[in-house]
PDB file of N, CA and C in Angstrom:
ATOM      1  N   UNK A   1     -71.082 142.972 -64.744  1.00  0.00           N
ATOM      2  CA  UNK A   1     -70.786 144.219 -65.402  1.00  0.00           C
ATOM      3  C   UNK A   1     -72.055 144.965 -65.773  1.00  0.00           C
ATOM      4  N   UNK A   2     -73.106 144.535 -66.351  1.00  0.00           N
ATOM      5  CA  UNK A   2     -74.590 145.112 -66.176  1.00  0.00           C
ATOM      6  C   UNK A   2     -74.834 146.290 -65.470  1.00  0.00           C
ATOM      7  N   UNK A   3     -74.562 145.403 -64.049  1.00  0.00           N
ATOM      8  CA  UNK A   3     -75.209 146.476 -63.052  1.00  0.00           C
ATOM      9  C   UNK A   3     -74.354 148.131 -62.923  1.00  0.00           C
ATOM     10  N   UNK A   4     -73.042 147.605 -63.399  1.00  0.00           N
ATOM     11  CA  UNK A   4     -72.381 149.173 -63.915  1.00  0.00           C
ATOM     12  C   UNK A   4     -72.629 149.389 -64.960  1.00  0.00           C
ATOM     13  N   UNK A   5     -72.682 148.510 -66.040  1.00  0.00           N
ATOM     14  CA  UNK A   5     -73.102 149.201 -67.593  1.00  0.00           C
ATOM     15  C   UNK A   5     -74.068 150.149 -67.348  1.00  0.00           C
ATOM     16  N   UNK A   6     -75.920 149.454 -66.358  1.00  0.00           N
ATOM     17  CA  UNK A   6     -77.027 150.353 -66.816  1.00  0.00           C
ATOM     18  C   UNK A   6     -77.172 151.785 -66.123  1.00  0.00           C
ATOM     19  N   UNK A   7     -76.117 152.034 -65.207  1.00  0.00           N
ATOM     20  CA  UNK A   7     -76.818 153.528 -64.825  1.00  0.00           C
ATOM     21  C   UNK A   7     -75.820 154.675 -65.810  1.00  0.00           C
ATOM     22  N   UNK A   8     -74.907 154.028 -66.338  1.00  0.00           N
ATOM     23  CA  UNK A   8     -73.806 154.588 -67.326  1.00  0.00           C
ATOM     24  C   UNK A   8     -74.388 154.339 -68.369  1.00  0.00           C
ATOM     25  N   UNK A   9     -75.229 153.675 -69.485  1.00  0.00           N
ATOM     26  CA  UNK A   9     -76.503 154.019 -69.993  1.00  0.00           C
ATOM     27  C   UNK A   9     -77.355 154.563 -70.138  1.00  0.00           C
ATOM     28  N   UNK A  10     -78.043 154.966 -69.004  1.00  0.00           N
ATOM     29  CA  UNK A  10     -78.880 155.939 -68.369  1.00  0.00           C
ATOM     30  C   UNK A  10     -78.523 157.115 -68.402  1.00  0.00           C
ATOM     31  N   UNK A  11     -76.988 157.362 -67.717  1.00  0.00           N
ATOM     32  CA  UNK A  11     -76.416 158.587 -68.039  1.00  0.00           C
ATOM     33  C   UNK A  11     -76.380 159.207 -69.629  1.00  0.00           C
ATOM     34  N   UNK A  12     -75.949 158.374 -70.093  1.00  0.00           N
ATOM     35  CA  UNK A  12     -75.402 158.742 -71.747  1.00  0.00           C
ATOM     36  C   UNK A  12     -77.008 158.854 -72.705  1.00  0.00           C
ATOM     37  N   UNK A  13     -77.986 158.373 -71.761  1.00  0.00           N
ATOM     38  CA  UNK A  13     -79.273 158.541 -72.854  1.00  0.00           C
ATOM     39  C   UNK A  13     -79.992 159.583 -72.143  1.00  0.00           C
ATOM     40  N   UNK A  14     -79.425 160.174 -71.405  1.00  0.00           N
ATOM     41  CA  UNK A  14     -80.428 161.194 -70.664  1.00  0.00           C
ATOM     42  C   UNK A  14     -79.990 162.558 -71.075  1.00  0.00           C
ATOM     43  N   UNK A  15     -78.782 162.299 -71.998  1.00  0.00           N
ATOM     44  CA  UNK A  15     -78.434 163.623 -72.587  1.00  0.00           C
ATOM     45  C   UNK A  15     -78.102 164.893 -71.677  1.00  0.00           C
ATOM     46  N   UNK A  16     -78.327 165.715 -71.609  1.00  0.00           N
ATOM     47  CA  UNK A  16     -77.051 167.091 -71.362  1.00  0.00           C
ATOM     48  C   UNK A  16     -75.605 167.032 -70.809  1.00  0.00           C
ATOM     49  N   UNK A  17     -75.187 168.002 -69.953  1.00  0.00           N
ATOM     50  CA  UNK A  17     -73.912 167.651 -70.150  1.00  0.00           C
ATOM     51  C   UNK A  17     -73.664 166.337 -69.473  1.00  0.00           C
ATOM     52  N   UNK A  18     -71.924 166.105 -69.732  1.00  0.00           N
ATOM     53  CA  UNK A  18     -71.698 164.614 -69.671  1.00  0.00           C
ATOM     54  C   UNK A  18     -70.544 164.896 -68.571  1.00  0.00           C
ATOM     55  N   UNK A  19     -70.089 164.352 -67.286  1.00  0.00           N
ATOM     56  CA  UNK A  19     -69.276 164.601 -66.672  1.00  0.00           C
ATOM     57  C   UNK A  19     -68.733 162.837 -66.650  1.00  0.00           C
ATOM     58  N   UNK A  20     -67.240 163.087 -66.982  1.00  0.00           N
ATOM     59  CA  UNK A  20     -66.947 161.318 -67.328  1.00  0.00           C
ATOM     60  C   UNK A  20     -65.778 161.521 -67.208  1.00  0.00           C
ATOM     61  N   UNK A  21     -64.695 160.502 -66.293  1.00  0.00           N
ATOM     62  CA  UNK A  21     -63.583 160.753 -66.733  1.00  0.00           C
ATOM     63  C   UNK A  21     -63.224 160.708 -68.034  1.00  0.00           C
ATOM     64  N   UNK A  22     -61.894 161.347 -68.606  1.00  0.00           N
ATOM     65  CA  UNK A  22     -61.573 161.344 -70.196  1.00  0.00           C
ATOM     66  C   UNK A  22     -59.836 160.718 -69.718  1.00  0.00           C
ATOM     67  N   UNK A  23     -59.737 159.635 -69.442  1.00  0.00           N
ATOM     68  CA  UNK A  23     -58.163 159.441 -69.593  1.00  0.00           C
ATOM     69  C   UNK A  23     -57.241 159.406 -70.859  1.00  0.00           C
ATOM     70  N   UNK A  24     -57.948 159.527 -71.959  1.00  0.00           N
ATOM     71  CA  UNK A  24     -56.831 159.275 -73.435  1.00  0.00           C
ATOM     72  C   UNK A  24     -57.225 160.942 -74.018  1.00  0.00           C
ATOM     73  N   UNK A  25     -58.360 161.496 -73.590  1.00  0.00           N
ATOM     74  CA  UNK A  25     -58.116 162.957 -74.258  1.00  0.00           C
ATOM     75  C   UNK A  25     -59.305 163.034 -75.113  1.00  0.00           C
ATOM     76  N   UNK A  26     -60.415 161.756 -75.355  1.00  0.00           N
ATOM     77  CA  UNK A  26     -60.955 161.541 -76.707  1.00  0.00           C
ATOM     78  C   UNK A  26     -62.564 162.607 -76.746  1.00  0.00           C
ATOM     79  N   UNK A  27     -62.693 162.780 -75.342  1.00  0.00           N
ATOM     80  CA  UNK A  27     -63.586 163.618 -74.358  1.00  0.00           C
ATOM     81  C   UNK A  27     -65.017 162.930 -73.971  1.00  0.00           C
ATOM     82  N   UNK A  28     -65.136 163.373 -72.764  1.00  0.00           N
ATOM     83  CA  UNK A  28     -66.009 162.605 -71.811  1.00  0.00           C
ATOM     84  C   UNK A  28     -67.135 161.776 -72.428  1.00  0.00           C
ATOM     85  N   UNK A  29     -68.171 162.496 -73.691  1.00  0.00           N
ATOM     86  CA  UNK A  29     -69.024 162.132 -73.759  1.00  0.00           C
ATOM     87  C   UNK A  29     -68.952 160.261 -74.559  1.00  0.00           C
ATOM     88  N   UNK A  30     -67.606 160.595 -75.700  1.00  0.00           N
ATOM     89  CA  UNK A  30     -66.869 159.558 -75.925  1.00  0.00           C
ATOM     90  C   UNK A  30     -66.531 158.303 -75.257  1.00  0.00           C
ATOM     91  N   UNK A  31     -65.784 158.828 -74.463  1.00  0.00           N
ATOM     92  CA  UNK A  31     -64.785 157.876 -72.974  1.00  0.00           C
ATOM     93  C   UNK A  31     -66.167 156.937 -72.521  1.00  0.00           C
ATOM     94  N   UNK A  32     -67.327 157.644 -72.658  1.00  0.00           N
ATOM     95  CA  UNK A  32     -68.639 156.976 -71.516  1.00  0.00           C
ATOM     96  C   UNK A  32     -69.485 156.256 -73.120  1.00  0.00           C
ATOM     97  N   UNK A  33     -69.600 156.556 -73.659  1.00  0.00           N
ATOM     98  CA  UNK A  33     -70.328 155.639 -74.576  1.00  0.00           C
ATOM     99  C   UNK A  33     -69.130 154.552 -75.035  1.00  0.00           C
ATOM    100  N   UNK A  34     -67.687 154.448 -75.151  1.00  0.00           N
ATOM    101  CA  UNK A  34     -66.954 153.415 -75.160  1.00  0.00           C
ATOM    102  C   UNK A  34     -67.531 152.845 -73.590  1.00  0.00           C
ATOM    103  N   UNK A  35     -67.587 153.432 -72.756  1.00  0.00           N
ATOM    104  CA  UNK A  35     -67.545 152.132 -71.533  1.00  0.00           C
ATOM    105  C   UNK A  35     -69.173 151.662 -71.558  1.00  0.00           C
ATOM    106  N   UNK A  36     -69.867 151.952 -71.902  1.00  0.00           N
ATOM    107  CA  UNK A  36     -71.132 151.699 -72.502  1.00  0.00           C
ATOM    108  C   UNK A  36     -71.185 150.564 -72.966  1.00  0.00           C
ATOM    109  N   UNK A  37     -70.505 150.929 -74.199  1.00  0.00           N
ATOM    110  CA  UNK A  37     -70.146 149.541 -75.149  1.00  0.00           C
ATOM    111  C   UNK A  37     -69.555 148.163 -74.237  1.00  0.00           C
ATOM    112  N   UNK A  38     -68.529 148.543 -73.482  1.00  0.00           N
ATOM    113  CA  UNK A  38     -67.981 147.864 -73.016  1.00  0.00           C
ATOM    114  C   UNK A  38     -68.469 146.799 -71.794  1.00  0.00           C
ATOM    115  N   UNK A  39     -69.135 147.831 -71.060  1.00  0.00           N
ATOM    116  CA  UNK A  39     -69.640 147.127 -69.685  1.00  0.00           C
ATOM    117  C   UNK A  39     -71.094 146.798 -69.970  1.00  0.00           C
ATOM    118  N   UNK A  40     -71.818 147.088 -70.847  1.00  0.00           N
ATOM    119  CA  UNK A  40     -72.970 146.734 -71.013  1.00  0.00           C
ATOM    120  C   UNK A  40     -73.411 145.753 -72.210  1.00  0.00           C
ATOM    121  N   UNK A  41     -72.909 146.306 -73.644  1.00  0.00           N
ATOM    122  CA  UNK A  41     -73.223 145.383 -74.374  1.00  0.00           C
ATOM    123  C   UNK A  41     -71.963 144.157 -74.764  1.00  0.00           C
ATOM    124  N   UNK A  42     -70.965 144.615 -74.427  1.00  0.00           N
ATOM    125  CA  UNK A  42     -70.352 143.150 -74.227  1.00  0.00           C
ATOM    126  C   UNK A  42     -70.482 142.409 -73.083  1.00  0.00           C
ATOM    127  N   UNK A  43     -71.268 143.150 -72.026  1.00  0.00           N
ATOM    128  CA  UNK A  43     -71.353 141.662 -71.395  1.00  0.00           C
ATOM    129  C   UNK A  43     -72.287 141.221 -71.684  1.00  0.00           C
ATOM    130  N   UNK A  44     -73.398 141.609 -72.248  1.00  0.00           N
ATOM    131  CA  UNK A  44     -74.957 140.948 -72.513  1.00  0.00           C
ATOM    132  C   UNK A  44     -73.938 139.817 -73.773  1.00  0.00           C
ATOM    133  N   UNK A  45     -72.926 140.334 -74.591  1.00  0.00           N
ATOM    134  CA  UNK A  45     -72.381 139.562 -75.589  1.00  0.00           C
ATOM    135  C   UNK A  45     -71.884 137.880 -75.101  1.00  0.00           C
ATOM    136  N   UNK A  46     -70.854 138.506 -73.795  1.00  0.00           N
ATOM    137  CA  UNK A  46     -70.415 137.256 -72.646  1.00  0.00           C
ATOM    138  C   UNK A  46     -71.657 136.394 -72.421  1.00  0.00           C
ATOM    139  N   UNK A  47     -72.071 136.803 -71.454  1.00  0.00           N
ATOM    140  CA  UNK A  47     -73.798 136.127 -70.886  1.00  0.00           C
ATOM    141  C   UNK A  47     -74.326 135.234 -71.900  1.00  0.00           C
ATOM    142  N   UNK A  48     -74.550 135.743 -73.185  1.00  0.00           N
ATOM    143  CA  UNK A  48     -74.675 134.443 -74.039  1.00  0.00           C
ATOM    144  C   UNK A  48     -74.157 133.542 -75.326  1.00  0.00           C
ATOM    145  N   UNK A  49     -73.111 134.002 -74.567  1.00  0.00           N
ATOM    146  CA  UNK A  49     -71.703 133.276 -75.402  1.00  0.00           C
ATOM    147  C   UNK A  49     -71.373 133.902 -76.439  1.00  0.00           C
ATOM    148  N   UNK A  50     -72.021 134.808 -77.165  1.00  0.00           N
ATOM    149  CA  UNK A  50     -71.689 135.089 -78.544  1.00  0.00           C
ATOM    150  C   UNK A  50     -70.180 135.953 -79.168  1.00  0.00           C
ATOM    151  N   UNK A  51     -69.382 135.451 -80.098  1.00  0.00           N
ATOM    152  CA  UNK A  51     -68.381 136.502 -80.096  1.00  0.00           C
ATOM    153  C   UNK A  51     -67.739 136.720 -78.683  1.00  0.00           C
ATOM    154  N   UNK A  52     -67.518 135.517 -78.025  1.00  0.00           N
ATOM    155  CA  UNK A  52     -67.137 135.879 -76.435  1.00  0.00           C
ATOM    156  C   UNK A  52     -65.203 136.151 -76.556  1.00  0.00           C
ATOM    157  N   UNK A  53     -65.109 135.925 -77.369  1.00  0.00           N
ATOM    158  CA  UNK A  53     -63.227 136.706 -76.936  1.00  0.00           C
ATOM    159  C   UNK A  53     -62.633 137.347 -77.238  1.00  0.00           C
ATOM    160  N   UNK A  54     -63.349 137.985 -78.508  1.00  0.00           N
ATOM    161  CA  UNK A  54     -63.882 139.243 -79.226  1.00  0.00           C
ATOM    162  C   UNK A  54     -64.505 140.039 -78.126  1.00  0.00           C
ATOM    163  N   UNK A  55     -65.793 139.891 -77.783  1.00  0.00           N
ATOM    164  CA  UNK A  55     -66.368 140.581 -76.569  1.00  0.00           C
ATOM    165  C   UNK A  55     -65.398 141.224 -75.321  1.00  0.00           C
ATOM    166  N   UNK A  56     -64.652 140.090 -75.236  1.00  0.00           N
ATOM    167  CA  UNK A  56     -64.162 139.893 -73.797  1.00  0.00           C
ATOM    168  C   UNK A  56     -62.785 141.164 -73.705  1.00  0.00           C
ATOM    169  N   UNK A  57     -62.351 141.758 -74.945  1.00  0.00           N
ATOM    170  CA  UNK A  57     -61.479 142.867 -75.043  1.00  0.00           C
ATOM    171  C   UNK A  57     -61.879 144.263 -74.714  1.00  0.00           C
ATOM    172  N   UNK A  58     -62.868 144.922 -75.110  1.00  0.00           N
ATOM    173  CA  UNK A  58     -63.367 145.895 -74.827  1.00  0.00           C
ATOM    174  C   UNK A  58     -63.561 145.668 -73.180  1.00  0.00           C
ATOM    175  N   UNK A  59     -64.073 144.921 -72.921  1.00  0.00           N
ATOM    176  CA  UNK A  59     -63.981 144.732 -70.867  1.00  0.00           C
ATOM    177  C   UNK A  59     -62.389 144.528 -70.112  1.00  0.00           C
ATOM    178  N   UNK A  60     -61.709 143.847 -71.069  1.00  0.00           N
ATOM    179  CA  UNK A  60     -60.074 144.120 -70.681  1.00  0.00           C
ATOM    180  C   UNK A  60     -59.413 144.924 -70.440  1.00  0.00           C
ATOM    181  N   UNK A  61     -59.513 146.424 -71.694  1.00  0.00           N
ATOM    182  CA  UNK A  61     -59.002 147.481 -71.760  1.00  0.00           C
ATOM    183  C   UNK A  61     -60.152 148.046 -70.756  1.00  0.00           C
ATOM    184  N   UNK A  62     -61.148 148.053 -71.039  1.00  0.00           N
ATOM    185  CA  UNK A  62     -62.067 149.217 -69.928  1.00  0.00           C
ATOM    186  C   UNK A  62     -61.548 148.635 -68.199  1.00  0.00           C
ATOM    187  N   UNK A  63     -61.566 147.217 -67.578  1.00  0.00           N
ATOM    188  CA  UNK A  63     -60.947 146.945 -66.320  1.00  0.00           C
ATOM    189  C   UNK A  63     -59.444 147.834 -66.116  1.00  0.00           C
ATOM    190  N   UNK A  64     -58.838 147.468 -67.190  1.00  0.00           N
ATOM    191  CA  UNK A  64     -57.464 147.682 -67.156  1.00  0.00           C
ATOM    192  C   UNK A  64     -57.056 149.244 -67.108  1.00  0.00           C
ATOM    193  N   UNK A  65     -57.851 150.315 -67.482  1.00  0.00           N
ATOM    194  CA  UNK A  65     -57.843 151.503 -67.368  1.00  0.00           C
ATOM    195  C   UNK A  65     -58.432 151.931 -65.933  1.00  0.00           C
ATOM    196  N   UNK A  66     -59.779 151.284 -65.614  1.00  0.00           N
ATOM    197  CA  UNK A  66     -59.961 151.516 -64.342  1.00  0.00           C
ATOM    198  C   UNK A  66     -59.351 151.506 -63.106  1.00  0.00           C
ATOM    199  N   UNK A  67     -58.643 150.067 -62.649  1.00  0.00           N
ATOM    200  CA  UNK A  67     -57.754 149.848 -62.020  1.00  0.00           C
ATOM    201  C   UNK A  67     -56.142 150.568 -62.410  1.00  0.00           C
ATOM    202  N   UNK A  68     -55.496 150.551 -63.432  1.00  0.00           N
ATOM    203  CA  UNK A  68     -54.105 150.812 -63.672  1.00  0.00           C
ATOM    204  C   UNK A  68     -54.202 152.771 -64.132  1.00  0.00           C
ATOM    205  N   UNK A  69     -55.687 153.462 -63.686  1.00  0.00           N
ATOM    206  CA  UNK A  69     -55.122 154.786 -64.415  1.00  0.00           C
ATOM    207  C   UNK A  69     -56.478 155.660 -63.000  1.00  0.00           C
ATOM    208  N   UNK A  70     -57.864 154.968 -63.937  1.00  0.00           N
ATOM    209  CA  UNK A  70     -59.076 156.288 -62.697  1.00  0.00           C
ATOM    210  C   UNK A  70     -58.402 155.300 -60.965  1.00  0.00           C
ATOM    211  N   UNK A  71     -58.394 154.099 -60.546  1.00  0.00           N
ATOM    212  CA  UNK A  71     -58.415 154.537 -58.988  1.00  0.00           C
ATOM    213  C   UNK A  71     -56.272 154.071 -58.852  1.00  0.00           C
ATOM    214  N   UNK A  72     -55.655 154.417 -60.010  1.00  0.00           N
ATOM    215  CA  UNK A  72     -54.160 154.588 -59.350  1.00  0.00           C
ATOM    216  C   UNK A  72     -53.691 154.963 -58.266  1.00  0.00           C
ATOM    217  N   UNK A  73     -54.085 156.058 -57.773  1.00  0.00           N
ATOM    218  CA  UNK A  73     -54.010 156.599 -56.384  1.00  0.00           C
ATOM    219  C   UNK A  73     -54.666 155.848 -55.278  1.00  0.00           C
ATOM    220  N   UNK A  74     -55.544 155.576 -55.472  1.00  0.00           N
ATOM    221  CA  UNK A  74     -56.512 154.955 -54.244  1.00  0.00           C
ATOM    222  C   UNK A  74     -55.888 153.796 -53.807  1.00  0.00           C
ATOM    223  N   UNK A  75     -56.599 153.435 -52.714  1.00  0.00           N
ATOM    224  CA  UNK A  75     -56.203 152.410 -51.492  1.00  0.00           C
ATOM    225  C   UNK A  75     -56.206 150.997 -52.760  1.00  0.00           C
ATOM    226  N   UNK A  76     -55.262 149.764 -52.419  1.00  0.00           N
ATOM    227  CA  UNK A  76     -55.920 148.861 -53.121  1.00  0.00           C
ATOM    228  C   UNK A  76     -56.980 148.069 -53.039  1.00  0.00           C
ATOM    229  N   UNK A  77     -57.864 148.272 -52.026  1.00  0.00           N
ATOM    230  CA  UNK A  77     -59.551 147.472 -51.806  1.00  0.00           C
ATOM    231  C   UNK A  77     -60.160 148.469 -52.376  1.00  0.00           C
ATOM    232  N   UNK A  78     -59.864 149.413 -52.875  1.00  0.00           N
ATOM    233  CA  UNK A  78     -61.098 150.087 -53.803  1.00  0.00           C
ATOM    234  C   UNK A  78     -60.857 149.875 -55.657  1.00  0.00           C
ATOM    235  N   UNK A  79     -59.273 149.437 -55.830  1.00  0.00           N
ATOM    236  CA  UNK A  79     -59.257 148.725 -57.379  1.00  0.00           C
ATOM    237  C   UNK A  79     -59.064 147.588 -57.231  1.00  0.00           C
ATOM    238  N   UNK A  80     -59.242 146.709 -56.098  1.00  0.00           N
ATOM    239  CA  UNK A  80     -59.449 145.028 -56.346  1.00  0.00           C
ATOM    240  C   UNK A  80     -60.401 144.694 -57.031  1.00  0.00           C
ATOM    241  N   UNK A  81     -61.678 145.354 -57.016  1.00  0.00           N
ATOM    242  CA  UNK A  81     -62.897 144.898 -57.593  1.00  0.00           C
ATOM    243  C   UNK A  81     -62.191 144.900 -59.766  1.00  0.00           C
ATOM    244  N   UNK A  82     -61.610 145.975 -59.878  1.00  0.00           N
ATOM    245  CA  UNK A  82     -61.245 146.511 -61.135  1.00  0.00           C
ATOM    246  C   UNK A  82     -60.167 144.969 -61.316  1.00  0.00           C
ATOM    247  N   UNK A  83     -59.116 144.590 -60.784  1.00  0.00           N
ATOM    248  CA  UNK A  83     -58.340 143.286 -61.141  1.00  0.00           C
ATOM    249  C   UNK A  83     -58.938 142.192 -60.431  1.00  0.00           C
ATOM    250  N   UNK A  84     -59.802 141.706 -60.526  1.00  0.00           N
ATOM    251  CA  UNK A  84     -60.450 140.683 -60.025  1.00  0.00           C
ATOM    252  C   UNK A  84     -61.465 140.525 -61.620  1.00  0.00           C
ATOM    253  N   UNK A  85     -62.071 141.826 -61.922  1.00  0.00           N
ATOM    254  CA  UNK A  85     -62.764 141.639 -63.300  1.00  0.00           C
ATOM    255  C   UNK A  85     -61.818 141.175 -64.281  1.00  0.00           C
ATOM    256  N   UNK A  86     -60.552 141.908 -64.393  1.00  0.00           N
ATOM    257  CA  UNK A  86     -59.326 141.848 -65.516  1.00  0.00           C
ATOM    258  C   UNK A  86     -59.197 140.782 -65.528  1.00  0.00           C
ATOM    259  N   UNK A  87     -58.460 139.830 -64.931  1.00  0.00           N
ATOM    260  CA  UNK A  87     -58.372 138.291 -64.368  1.00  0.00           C
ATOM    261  C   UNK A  87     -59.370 137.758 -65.266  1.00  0.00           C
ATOM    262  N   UNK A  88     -60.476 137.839 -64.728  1.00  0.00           N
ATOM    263  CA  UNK A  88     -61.596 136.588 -65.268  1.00  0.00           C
ATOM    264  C   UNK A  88     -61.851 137.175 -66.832  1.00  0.00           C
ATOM    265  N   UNK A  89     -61.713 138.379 -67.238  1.00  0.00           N
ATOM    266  CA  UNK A  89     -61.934 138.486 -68.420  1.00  0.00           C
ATOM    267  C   UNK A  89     -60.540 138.084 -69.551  1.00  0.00           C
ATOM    268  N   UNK A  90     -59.684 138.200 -69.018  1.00  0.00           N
ATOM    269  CA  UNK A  90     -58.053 137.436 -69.367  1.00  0.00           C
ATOM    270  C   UNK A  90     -58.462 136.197 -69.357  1.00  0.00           C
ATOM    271  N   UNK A  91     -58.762 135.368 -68.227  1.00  0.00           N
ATOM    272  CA  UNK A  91     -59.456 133.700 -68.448  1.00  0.00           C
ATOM    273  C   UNK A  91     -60.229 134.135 -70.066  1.00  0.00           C
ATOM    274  N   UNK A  92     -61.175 134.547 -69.277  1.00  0.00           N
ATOM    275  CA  UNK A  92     -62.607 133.951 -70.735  1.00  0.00           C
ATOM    276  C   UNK A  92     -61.881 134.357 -72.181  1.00  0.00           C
ATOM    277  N   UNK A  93     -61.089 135.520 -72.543  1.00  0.00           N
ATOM    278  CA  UNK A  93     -60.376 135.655 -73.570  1.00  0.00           C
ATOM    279  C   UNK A  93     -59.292 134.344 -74.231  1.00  0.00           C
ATOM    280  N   UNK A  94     -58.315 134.134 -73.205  1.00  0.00           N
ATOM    281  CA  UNK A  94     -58.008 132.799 -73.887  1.00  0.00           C
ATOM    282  C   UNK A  94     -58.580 131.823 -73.785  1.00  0.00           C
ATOM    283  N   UNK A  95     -59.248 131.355 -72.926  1.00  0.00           N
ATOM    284  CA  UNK A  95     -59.782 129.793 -72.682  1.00  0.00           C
ATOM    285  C   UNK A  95     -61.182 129.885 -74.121  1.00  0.00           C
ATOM    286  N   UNK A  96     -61.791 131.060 -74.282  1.00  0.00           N
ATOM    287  CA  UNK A  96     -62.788 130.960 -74.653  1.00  0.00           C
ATOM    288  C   UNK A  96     -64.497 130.554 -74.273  1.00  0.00           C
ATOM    289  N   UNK A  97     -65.149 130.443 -75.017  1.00  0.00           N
ATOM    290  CA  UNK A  97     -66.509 129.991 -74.960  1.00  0.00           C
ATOM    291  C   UNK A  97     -66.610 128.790 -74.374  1.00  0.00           C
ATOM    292  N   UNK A  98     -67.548 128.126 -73.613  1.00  0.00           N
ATOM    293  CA  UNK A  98     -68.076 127.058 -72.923  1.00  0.00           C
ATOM    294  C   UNK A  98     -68.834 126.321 -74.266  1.00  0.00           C
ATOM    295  N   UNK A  99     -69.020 125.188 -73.746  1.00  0.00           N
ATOM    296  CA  UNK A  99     -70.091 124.142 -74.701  1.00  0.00           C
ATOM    297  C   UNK A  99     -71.271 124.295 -74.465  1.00  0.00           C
ATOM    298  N   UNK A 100     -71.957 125.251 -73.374  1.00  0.00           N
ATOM    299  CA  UNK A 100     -73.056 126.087 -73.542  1.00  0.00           C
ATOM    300  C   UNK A 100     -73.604 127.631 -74.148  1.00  0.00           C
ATOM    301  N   UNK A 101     -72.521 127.724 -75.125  1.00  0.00           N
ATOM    302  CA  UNK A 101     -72.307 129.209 -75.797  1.00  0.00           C
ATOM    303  C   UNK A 101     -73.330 128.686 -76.596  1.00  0.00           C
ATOM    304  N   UNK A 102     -73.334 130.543 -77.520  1.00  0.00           N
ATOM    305  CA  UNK A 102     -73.531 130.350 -78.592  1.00  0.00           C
ATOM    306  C   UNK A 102     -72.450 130.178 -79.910  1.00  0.00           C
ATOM    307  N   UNK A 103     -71.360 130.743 -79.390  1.00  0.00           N
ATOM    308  CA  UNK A 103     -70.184 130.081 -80.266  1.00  0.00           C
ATOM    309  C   UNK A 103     -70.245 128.599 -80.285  1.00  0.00           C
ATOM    310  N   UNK A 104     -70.546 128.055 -79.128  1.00  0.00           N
ATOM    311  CA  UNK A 104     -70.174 126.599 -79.365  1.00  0.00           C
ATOM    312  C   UNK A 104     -71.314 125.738 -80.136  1.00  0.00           C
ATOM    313  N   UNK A 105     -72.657 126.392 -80.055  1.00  0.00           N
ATOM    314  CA  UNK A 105     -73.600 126.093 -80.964  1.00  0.00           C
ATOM    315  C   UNK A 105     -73.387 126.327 -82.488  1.00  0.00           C
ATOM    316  N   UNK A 106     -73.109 127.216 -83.010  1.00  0.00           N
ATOM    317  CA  UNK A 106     -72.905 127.615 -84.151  1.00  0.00           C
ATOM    318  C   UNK A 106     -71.352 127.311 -84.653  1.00  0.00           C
ATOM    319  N   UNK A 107     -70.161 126.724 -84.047  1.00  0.00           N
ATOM    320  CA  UNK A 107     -69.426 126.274 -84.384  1.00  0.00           C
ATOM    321  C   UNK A 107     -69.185 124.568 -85.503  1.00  0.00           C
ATOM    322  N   UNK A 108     -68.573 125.171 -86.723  1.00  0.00           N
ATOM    323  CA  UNK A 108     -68.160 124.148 -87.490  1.00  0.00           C
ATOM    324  C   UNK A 108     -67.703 123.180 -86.741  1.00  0.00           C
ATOM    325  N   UNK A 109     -67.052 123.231 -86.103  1.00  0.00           N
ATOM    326  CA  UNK A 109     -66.009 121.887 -85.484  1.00  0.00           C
ATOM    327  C   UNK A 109     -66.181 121.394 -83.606  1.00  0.00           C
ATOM    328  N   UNK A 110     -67.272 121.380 -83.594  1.00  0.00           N
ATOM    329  CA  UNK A 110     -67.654 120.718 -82.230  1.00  0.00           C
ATOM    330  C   UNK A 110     -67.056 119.637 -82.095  1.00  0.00           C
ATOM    331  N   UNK A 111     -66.545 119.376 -80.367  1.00  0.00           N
ATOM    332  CA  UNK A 111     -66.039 118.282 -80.185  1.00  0.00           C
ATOM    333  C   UNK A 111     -67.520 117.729 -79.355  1.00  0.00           C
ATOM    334  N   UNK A 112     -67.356 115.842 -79.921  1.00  0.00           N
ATOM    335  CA  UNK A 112     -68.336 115.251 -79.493  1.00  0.00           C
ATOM    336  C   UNK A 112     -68.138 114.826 -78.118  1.00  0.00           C
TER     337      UNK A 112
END
């Protein structure tokens, strides 16, 4: 998710106008600093476990809008990439953090 978070970063820090889809109405410049949030700093959140199923929602709803609303129309090999992310972020949401997190470091109740 990175490699889409940083040029959608780039966009949103380079300031003037903002051309972004707006699917809920909230307006573009909005819509793109939520997916900001989403594709960039929750996955740096994922990547090292922290707050990972917490994290892992903001990438749910942002997949889940991509695929089910911006490529609705389109062929389905151009929103497979969009439910193929949903999927694994649905895994990491319930299953949770690995025993190489940082949740699992900082967790009260480690199993030995």
């Amino acid at each position: 998710m990175l490699t889409h978070g940083w040029p959608k970063l780039e966009k949103l820090l380079a300031g003037g106008e903002i051309k972004f889809s707006d699917p809920f109405g909230i307006g573009p410049g909005v819509t793109l600093a939520l997916v900001v949030f989403a594709e960039f700093i929750c996955a740096i959140l994922l990547i090292i476990g922290y707050k990972t199923r917490l994290a892992a929602i903001p990438l749910i709803i942002t997949m889940a809008v991509a695929g089910f609303y911006i490529h609705a129309e389109d062929a389905f090999s151009s929103k497979e990439k969009a439910f193929l992310y949903l999927a694994g972020f649905i895994v990491i949401a319930l299953i949770g953090p690995g025993k190489y997190s940082l949740d699992y470091k900082t967790s009260k109740f480690q199993m030995k």
